[in-house]
Protein backbone atom coordinates (compact mmCIF):
# COMPACT_ATOMS: atom_id res chain seq x y z
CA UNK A 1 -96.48 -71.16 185.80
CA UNK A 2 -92.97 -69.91 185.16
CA UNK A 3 -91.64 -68.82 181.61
CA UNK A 4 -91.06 -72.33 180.19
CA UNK A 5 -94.19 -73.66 180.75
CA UNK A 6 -97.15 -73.19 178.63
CA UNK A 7 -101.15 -74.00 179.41
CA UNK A 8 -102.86 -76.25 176.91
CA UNK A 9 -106.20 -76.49 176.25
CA UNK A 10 -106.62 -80.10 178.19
CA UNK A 11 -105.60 -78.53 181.52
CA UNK A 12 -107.77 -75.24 181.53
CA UNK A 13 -110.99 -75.37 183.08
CA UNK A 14 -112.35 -72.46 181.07
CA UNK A 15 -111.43 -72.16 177.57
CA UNK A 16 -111.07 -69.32 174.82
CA UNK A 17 -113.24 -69.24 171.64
CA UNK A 18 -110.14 -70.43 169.70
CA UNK A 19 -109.03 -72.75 172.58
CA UNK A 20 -112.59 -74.77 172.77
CA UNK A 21 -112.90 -74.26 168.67
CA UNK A 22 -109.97 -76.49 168.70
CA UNK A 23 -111.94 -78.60 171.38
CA UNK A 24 -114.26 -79.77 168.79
CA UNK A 25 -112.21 -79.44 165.98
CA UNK A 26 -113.85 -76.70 164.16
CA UNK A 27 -112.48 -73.19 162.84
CA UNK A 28 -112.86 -70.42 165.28
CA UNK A 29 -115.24 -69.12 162.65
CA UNK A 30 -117.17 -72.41 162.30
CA UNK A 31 -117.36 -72.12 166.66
CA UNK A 32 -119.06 -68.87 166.55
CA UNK A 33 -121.40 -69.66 163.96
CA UNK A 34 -122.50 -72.31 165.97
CA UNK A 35 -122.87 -69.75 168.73
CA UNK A 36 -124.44 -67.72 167.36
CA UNK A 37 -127.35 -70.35 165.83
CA UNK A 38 -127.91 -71.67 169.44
CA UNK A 39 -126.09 -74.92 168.91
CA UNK A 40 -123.43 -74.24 171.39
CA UNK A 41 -123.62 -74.07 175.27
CA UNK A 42 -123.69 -70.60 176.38
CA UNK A 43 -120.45 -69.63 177.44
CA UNK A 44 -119.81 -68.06 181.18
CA UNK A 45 -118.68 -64.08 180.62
CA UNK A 46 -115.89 -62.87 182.88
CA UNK A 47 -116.41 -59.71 181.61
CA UNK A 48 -118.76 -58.27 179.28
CA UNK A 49 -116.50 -59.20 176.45
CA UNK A 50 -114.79 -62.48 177.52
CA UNK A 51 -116.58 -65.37 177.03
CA UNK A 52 -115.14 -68.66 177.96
CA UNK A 53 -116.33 -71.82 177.58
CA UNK A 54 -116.32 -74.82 180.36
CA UNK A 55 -113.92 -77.22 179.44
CA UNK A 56 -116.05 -79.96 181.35
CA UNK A 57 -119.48 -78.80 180.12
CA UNK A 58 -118.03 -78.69 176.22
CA UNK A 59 -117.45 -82.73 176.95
CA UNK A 60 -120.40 -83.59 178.54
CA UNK A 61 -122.01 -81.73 175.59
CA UNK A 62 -120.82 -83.79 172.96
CA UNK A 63 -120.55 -86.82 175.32
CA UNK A 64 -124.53 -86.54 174.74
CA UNK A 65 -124.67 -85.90 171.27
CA UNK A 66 -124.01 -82.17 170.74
CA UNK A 67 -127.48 -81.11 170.86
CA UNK A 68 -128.74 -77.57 170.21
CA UNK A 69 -128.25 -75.07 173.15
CA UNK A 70 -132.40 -75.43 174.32
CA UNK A 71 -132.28 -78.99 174.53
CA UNK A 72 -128.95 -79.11 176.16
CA UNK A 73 -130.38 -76.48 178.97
CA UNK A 74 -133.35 -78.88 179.36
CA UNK A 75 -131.04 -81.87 179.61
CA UNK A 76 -128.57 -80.19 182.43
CA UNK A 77 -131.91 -79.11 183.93
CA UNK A 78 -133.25 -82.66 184.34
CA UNK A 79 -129.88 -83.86 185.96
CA UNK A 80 -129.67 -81.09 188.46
CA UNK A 81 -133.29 -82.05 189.86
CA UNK A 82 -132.26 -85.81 189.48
C-alpha cells in the first residue's frame, strides 16, 4: 500500500477496537463495555496488548443474532463438529 492509499475497515481481516466499534455501529466505549460483559467474541491478541477482532467472525456474529460470548462459543463449537 503506497502513500495514497488508505485501508478501510471492509478490507481488513482483523480489525481495531475502534475499527470493529464502527463495525457495529457503536462508540468505542459502548464496544468495550460489551467486552468486557461477555457479549462480544473474544478478540485474537497479537500481542499482549493488541487485541483485534475478526472481521469475518464479527459478521457471522451478528449474522446469528449477536448473542452473548458463551453461547456464541457453543454455537461455533457445534459447527466445527458439524
Amino acid at each position: 500500500m503506497n502513500a495514497t492509499q488508505t485501508s478501510t475497515s471492509s478490507d481488513q481481516l482483523v480489525l481495531t477496537p475502534t475499527d470493529a466499534a464502527r463495525v457495529l455501529g457503536v462508540s468505542r466505549a459502548t464496544f468495550f463495555k460489551m467486552h468486557s460483559a461477555g457479549k462480544l467474541p473474544l478478540p485474537v491478541y497479537l500481542t499482549s496488548r493488541c487485541p483485534r477482532w475478526s472481521r469475518a467472525e464479527l459478521v457471522a456474529w451478528l449474522e446469528a443474532g449477536a448473542p452473548d460470548r458463551l453461547t456464541w462459543q457453543r454455537l461455533k463449537d457445534m459447527n466445527r463438529k458439524g
